[in-house]
PDB file of N, CA and C in Angstrom:
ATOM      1  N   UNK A   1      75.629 -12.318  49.125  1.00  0.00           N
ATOM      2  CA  UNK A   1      75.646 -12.325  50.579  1.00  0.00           C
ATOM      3  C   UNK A   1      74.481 -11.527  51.136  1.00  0.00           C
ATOM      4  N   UNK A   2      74.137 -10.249  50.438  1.00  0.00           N
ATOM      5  CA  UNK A   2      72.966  -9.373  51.092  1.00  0.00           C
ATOM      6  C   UNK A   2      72.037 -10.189  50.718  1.00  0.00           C
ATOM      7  N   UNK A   3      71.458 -10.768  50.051  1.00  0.00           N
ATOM      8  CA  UNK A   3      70.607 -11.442  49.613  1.00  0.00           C
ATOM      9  C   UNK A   3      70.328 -12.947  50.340  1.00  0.00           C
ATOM     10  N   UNK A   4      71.604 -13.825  51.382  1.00  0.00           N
ATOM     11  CA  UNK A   4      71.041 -14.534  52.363  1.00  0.00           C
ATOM     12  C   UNK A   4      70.564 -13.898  53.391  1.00  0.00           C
ATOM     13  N   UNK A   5      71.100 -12.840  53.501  1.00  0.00           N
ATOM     14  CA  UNK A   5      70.803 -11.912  55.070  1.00  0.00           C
ATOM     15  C   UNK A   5      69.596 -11.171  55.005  1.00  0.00           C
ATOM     16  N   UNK A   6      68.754 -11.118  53.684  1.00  0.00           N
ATOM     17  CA  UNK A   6      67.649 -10.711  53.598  1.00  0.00           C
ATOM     18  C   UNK A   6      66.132 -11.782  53.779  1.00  0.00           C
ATOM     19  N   UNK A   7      67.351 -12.830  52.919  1.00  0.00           N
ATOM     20  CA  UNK A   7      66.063 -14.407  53.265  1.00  0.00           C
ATOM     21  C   UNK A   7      66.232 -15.096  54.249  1.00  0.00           C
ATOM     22  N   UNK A   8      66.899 -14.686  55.622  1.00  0.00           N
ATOM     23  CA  UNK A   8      66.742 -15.082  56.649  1.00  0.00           C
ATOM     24  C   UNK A   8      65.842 -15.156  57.666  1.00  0.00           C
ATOM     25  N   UNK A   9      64.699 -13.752  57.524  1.00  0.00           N
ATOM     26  CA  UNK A   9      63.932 -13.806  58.366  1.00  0.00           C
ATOM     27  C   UNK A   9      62.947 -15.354  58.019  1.00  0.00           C
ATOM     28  N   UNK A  10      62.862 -15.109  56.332  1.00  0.00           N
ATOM     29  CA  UNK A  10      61.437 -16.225  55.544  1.00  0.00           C
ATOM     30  C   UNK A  10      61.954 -17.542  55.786  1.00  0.00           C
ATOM     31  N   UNK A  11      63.420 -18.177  56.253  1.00  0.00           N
ATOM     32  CA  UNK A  11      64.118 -18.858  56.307  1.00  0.00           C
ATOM     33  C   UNK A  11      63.472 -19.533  57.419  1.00  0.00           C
ATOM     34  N   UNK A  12      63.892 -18.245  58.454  1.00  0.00           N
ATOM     35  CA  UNK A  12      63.352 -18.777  60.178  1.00  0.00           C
ATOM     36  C   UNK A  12      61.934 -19.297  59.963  1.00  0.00           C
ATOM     37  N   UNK A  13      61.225 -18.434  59.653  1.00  0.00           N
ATOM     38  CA  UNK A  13      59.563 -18.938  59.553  1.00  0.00           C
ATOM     39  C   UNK A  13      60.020 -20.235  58.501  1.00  0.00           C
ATOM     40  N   UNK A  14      59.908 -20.561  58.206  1.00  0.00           N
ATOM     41  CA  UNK A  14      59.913 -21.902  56.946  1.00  0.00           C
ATOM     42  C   UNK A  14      60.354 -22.651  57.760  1.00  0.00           C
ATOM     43  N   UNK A  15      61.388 -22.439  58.207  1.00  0.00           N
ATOM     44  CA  UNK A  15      62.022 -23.612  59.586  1.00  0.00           C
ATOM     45  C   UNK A  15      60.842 -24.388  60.618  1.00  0.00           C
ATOM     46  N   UNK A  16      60.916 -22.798  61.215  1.00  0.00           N
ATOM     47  CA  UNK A  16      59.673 -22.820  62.388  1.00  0.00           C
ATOM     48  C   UNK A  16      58.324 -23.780  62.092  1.00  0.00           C
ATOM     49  N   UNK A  17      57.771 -23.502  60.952  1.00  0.00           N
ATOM     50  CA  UNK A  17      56.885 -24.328  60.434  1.00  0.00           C
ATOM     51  C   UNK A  17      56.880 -25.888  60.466  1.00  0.00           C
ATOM     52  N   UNK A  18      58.006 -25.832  59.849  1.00  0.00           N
ATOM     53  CA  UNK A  18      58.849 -27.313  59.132  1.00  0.00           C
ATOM     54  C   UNK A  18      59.041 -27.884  60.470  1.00  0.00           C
ATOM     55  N   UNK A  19      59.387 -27.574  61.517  1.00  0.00           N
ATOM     56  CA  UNK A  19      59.647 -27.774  63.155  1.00  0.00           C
ATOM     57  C   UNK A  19      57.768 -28.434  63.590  1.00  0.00           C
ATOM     58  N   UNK A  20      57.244 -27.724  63.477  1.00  0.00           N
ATOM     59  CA  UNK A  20      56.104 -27.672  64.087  1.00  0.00           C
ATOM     60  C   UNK A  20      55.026 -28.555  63.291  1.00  0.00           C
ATOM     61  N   UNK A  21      55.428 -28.597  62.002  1.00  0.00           N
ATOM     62  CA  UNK A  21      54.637 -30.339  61.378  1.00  0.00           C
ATOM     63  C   UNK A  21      55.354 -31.506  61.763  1.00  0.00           C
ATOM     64  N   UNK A  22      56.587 -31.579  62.235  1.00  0.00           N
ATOM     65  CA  UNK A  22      57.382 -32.576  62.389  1.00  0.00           C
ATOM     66  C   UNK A  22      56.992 -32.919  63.784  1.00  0.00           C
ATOM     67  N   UNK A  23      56.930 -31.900  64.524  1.00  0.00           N
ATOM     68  CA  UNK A  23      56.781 -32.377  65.895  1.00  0.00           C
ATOM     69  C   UNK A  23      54.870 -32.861  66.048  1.00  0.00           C
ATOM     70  N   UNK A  24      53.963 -32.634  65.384  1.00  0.00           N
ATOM     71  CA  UNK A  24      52.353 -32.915  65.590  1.00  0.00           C
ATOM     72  C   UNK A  24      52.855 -34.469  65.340  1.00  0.00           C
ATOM     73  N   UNK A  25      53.846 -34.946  64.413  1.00  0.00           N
ATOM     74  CA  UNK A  25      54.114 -36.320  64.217  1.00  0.00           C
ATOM     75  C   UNK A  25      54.961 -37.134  64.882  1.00  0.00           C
ATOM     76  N   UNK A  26      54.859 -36.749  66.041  1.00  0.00           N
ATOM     77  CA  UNK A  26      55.974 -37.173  66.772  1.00  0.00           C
ATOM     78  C   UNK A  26      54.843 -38.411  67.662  1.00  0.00           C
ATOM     79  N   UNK A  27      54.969 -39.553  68.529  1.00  0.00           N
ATOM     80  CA  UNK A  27      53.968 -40.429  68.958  1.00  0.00           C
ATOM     81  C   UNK A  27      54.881 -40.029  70.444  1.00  0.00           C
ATOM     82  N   UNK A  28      54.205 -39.359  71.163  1.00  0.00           N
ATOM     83  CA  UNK A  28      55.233 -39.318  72.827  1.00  0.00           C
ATOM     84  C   UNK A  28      54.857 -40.100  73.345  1.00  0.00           C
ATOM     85  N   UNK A  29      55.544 -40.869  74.540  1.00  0.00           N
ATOM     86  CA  UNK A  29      55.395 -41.615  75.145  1.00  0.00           C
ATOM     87  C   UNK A  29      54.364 -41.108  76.678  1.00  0.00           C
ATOM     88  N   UNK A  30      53.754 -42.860  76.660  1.00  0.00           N
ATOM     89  CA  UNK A  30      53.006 -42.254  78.165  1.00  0.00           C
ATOM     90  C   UNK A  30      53.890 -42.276  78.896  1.00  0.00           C
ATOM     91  N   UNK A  31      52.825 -41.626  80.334  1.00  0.00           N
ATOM     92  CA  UNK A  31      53.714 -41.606  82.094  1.00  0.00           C
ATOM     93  C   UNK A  31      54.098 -42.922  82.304  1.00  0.00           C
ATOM     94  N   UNK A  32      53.561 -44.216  81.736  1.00  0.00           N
ATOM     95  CA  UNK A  32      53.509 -45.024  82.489  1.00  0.00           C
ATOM     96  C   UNK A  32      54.946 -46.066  81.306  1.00  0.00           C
ATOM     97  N   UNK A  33      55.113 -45.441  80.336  1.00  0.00           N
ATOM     98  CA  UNK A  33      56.025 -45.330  79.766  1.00  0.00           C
ATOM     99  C   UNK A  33      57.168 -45.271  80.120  1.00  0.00           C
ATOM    100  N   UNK A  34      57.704 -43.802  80.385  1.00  0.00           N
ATOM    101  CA  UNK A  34      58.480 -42.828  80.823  1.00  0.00           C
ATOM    102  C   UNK A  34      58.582 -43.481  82.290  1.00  0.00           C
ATOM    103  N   UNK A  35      57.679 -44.556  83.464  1.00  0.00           N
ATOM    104  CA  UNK A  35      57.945 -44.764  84.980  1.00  0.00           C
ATOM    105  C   UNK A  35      59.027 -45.929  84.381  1.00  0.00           C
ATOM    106  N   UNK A  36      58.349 -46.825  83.778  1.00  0.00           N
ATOM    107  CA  UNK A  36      59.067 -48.189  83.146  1.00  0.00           C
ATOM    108  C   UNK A  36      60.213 -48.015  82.612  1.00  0.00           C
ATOM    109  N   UNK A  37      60.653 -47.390  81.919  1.00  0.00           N
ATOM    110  CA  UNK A  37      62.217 -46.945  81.206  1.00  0.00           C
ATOM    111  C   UNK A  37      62.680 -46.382  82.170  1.00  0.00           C
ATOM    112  N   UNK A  38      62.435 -45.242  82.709  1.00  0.00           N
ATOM    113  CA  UNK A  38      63.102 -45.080  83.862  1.00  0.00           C
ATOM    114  C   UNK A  38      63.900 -45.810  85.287  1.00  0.00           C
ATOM    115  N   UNK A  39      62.473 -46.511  85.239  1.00  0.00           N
ATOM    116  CA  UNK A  39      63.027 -47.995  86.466  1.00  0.00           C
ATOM    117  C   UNK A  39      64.348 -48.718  85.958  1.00  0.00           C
ATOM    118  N   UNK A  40      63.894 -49.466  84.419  1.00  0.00           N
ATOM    119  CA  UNK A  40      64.927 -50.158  84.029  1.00  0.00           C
ATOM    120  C   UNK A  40      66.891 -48.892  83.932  1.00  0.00           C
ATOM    121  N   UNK A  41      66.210 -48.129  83.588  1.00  0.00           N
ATOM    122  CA  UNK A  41      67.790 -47.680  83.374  1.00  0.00           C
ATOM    123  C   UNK A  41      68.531 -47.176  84.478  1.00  0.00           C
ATOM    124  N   UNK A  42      67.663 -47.031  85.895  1.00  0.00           N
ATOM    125  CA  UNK A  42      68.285 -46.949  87.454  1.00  0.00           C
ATOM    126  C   UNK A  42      68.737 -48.322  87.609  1.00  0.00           C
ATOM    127  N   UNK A  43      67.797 -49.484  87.361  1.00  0.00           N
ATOM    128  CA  UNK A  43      68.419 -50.433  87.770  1.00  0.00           C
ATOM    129  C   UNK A  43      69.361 -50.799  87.120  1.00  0.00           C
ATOM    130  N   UNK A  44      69.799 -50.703  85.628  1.00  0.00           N
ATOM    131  CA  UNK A  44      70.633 -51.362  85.210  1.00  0.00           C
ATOM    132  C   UNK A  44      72.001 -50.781  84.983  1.00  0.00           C
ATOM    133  N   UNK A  45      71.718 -49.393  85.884  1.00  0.00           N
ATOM    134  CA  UNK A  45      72.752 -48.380  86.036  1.00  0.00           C
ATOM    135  C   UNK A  45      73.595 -49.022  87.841  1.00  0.00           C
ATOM    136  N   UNK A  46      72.907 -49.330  88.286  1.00  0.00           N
ATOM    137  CA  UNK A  46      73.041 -49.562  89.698  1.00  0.00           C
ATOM    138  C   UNK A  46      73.771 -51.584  89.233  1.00  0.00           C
ATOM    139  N   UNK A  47      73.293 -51.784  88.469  1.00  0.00           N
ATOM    140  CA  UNK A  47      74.127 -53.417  88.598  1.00  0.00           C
ATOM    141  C   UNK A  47      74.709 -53.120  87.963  1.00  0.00           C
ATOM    142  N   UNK A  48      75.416 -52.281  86.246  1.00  0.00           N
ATOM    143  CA  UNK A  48      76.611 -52.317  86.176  1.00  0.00           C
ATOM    144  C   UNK A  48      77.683 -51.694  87.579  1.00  0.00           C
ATOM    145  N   UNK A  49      76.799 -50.693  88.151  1.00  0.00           N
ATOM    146  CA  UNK A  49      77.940 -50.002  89.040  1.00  0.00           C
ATOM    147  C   UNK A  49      78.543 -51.084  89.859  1.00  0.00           C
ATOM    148  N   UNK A  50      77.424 -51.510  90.339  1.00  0.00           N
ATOM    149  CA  UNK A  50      78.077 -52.704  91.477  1.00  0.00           C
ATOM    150  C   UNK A  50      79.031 -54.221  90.886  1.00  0.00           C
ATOM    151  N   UNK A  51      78.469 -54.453  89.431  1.00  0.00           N
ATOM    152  CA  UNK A  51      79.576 -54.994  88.707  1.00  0.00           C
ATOM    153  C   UNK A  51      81.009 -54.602  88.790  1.00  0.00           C
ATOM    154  N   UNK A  52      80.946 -53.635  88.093  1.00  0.00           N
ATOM    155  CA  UNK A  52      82.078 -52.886  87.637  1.00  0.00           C
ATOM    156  C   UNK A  52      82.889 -52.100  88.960  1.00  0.00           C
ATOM    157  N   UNK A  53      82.231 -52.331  90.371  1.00  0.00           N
ATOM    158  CA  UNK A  53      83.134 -52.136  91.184  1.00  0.00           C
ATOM    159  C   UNK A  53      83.781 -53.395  91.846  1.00  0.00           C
ATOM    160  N   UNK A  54      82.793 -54.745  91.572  1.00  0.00           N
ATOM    161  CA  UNK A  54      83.564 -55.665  92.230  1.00  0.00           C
ATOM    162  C   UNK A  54      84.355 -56.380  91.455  1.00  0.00           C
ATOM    163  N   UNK A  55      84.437 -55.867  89.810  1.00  0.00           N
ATOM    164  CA  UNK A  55      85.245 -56.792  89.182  1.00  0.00           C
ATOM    165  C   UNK A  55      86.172 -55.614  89.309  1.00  0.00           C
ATOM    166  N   UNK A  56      86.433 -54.370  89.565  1.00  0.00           N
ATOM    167  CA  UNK A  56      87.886 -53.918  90.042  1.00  0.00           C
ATOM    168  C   UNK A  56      88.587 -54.245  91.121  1.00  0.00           C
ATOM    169  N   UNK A  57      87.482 -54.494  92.137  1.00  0.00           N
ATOM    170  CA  UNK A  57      88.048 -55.020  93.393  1.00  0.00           C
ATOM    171  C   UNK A  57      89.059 -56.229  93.662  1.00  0.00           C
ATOM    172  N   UNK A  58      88.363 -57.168  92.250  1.00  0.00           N
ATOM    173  CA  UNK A  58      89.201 -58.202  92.231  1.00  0.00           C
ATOM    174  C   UNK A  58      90.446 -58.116  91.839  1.00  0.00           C
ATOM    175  N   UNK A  59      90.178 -57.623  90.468  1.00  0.00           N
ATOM    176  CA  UNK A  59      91.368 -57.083  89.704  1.00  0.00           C
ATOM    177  C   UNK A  59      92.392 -56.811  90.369  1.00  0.00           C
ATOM    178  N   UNK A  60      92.253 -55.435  91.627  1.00  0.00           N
ATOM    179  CA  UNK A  60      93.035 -54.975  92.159  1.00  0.00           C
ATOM    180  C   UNK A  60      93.877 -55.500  93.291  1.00  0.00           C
ATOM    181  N   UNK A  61      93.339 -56.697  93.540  1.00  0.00           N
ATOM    182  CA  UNK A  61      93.692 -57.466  94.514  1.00  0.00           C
ATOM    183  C   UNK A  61      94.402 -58.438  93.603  1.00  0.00           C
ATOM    184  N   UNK A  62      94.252 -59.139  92.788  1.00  0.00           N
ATOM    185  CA  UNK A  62      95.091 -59.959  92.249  1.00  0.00           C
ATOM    186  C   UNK A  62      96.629 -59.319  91.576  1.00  0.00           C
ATOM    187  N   UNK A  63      96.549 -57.774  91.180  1.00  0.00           N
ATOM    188  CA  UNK A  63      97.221 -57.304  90.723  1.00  0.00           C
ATOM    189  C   UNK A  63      98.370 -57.017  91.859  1.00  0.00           C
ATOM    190  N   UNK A  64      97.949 -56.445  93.293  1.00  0.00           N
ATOM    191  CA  UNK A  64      98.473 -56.189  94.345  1.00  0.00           C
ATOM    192  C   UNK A  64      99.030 -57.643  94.570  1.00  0.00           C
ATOM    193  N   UNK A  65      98.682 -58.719  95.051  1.00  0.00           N
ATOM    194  CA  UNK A  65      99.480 -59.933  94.937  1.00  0.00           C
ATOM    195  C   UNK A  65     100.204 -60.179  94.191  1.00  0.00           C
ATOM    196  N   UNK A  66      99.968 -60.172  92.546  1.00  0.00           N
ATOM    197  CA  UNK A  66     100.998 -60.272  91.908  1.00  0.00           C
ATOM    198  C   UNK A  66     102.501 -59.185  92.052  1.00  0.00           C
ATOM    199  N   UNK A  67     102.313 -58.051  92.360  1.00  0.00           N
ATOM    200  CA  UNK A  67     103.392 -57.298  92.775  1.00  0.00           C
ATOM    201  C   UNK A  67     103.964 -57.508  93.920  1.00  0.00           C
ATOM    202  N   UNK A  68     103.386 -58.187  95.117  1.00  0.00           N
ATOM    203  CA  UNK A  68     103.911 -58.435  96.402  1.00  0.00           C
ATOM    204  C   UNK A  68     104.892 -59.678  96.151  1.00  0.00           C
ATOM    205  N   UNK A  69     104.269 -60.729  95.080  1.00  0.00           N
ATOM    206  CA  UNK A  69     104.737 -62.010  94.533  1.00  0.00           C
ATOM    207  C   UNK A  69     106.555 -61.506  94.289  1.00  0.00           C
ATOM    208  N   UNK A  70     106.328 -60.965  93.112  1.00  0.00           N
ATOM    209  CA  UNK A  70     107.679 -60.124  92.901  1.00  0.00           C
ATOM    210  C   UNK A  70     108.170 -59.725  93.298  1.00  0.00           C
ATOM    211  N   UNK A  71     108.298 -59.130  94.604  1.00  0.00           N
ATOM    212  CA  UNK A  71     108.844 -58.071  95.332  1.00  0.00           C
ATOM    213  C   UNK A  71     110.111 -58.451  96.007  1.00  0.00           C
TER     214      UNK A  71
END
């Protein structure tokens, strides 16, 4: 046990390193990248919403009839 708590500092650095070649290899994306993905995932956040509120709307209305049906 004293002996992980001693190779912890050489641990961190070895990490740190190992972190910092991994990331020079990383390919980031451009701005113009990052505008385009962005656009798409507002918009396709905004048509499920509006989906997914009018197919409850329906839902809820057919469901409400069907209980009035019964009543």
């Amino acid at each position: 046990m004293l002996e992980s708590v001693k190779d912890a500092p050489r641990n961190f650095i070895n990490f740190y390193g190992d972190v910092k070649t991994e990331l020079k290899k990383v390919t980031w994306p451009t701005k113009k990248e990052v505008y385009g993905t962005t656009v798409v995932v507002i918009v396709t956040v905004f048509f499920f919403g509006f989906y997914l509120a009018l197919v409850d709307l329906i839902l809820s209305y057919g469901v409400t009839h069907v209980f009035n049906f019964f009543k």
